[in-house]
N, C-alpha and C. Protein backbone atom coordinates (compact mmCIF):
# COMPACT_ATOMS: atom_id res chain seq x y z
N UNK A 1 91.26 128.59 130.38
CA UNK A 1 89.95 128.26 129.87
C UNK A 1 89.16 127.55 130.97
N UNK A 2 87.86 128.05 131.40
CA UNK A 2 87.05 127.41 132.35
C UNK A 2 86.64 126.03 131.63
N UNK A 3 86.25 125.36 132.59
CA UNK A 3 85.67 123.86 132.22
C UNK A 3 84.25 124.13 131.59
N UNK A 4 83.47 124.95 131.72
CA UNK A 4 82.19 125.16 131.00
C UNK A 4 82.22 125.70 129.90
N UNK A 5 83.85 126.31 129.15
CA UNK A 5 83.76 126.65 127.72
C UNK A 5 84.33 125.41 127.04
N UNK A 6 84.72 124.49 127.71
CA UNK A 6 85.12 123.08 127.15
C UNK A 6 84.05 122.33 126.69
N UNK A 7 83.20 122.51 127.57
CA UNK A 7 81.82 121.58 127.69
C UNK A 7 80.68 121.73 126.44
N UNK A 8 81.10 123.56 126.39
CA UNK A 8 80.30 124.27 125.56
C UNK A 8 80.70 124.42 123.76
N UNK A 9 81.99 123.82 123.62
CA UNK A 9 82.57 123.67 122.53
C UNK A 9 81.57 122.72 121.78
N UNK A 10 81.22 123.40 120.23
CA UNK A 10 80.47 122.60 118.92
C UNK A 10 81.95 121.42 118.97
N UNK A 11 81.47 120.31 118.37
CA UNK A 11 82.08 119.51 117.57
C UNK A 11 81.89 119.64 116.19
N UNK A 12 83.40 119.68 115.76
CA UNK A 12 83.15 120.00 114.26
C UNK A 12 83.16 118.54 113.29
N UNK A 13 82.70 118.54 112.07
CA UNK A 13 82.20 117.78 110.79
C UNK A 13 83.26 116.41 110.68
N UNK A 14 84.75 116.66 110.82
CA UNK A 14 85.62 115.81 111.44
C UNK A 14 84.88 115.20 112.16
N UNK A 15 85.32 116.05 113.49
CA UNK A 15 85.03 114.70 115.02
C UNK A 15 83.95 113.85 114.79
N UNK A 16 82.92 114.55 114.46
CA UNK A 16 81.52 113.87 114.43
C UNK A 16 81.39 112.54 113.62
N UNK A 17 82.08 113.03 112.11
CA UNK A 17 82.03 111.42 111.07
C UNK A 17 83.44 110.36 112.19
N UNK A 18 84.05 110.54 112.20
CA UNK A 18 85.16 109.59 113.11
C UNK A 18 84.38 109.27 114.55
N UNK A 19 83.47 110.04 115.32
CA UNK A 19 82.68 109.45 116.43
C UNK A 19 81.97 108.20 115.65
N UNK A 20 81.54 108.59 114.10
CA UNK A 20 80.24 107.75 113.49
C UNK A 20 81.26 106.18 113.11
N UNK A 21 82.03 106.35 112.71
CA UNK A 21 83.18 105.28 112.33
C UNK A 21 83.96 104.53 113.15
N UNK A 22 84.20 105.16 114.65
CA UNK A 22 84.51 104.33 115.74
C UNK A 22 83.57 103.73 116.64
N UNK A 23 82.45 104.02 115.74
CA UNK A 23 81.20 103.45 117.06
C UNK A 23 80.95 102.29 115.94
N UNK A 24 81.45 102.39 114.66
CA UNK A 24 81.14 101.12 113.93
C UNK A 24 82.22 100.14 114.17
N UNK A 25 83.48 100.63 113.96
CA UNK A 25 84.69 100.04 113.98
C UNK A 25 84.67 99.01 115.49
N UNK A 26 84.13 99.00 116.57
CA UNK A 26 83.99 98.60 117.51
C UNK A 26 82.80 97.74 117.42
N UNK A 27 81.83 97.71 116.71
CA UNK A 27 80.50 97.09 117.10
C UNK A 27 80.89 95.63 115.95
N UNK A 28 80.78 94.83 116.57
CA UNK A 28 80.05 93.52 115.97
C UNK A 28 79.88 92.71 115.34
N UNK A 29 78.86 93.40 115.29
CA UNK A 29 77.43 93.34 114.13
C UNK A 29 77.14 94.59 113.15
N UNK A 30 76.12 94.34 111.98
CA UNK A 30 75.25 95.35 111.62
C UNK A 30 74.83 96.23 113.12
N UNK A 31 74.83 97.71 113.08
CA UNK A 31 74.02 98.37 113.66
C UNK A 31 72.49 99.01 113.05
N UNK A 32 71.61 99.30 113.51
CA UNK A 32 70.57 100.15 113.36
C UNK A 32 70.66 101.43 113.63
N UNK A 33 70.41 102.55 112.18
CA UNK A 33 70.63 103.60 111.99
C UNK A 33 70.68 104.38 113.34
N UNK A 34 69.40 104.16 113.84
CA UNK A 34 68.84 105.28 115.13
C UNK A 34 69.87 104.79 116.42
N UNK A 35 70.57 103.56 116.38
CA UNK A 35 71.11 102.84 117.31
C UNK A 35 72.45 103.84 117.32
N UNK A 36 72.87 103.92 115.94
CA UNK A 36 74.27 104.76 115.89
C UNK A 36 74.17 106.12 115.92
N UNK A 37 72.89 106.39 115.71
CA UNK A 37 72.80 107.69 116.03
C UNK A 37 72.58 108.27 117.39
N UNK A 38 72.11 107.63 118.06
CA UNK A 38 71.88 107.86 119.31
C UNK A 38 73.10 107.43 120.39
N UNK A 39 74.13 106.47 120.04
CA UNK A 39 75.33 106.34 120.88
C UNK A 39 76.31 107.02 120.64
N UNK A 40 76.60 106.90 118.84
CA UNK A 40 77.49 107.56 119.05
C UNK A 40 77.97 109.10 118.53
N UNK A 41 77.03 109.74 118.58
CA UNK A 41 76.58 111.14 118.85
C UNK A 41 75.47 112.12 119.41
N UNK A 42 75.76 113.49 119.25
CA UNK A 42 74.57 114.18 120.45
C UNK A 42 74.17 115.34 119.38
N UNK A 43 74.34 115.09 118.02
CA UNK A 43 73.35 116.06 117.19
C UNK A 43 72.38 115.63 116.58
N UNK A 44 71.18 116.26 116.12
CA UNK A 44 70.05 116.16 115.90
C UNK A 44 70.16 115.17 114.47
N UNK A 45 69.06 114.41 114.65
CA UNK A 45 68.50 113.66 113.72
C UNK A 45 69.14 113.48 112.32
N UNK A 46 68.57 115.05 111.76
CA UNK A 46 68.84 115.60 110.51
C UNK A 46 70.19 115.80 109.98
N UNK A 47 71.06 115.93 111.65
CA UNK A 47 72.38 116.59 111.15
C UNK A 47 73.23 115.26 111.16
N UNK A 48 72.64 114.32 111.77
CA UNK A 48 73.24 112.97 111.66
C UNK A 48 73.11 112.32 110.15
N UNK A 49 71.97 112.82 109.79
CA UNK A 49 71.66 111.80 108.44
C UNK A 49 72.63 112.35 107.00
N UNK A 50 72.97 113.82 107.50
CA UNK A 50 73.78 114.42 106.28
C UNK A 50 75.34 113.92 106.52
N UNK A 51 76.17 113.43 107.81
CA UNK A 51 77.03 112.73 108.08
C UNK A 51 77.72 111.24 107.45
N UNK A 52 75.91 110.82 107.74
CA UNK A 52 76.13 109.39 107.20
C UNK A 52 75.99 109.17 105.59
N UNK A 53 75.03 109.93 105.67
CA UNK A 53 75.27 110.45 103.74
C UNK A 53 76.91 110.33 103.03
N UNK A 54 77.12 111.49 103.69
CA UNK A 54 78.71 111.85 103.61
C UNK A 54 79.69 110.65 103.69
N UNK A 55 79.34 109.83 104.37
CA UNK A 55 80.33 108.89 104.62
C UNK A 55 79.99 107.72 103.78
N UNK A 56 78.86 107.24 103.83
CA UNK A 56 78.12 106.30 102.47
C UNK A 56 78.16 106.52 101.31
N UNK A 57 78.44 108.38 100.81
CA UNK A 57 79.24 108.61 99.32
C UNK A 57 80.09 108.19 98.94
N UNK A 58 81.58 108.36 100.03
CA UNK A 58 82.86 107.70 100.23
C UNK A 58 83.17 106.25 100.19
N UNK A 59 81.62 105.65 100.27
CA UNK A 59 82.21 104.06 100.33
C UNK A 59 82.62 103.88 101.94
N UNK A 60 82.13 104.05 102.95
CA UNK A 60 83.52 104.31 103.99
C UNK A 60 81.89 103.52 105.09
N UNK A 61 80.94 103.44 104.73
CA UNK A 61 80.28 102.93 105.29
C UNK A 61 78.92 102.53 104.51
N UNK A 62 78.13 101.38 104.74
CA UNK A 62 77.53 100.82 103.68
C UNK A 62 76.26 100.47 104.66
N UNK A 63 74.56 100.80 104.18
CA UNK A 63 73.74 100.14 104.97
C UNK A 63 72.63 99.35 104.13
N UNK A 64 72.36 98.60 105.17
CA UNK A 64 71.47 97.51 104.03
C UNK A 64 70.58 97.19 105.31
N UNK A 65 69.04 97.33 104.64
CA UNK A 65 67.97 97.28 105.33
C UNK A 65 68.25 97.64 106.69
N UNK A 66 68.15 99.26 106.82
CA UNK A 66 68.31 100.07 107.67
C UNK A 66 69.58 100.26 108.94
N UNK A 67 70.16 98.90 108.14
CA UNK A 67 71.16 98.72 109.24
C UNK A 67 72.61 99.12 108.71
N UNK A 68 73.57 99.41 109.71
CA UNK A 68 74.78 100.37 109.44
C UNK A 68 76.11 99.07 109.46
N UNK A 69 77.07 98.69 108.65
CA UNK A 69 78.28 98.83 108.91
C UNK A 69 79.29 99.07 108.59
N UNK A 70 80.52 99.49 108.51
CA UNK A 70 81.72 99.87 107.85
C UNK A 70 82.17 99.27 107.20
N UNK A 71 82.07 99.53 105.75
CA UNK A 71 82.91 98.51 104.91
C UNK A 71 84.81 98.57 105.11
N UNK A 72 85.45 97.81 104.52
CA UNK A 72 86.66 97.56 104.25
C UNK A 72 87.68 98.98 104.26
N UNK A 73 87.07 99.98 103.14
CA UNK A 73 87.40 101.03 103.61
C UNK A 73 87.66 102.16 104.74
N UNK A 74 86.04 101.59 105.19
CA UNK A 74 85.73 102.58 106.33
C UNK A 74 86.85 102.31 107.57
N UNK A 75 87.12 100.76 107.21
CA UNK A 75 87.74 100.28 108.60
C UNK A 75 89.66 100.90 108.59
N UNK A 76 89.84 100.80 107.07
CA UNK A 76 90.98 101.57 106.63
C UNK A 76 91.24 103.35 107.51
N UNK A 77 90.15 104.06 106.59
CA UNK A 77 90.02 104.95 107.27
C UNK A 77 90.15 105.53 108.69
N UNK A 78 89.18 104.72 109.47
CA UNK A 78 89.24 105.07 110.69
C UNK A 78 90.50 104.75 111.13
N UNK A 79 91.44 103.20 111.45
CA UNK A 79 92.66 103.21 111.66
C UNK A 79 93.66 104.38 111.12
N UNK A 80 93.56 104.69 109.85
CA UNK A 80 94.76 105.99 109.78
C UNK A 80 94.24 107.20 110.35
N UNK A 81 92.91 107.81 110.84
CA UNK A 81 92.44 108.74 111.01
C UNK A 81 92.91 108.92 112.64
N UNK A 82 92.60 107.64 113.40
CA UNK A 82 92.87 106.85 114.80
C UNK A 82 94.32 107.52 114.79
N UNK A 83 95.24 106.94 114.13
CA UNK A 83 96.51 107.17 114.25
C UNK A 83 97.16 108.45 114.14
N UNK A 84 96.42 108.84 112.69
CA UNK A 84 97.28 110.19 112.54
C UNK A 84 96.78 111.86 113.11
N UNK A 85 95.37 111.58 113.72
CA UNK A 85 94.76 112.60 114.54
C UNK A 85 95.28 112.99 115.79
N UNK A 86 96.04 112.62 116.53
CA UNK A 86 96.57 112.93 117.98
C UNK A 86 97.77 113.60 117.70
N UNK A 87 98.42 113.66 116.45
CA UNK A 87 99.43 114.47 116.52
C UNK A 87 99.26 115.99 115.61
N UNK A 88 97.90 115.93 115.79
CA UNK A 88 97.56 117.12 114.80
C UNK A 88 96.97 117.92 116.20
N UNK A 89 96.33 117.32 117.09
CA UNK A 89 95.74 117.52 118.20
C UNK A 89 96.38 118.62 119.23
């Protein structure tokens, strides 16, 4: 496989919510929506907001006055997801 079909690979619905959950799991503080959207991913706007949807149904992340952070769960989650993803890999 050339390095430009690596490059050129979609990220799928997985990777993307666990990019959204380790960029929380690491931060802080509250983040700002556009803040997490813009670090810790590279799809559009729209396709970010149906993500975080997704994950704010679950309980797995919670925002309050525009700002993002992982609740109790979320932080659950990501650790077993962390763990048990590299051997599926």
């Amino acid at each position: 496989m050339r390095c430009s079909e690596i490059t050129n690979k979609r990220k799928g619905a997985v990777q993307i919510r666990f990019e959204i959950l380790e960029f929380l799991f690491f931060s802080d503080k509250k983040q700002l929506r556009t803040h997490v959207w813009r670090k810790a991913t590279d799809v559009s706007y729209d396709d970010f907001l149906k993500y975080l949807i997704y994950l704010k149904n679950r309980g797995f992340i919670e925002e309050i006055q525009g700002c993002l952070l992982l609740t109790i769960e979320g932080r659950k989650i990501y650790t077993n997801l962390r763990d048990f993803l590299p051997s599926l890999l």
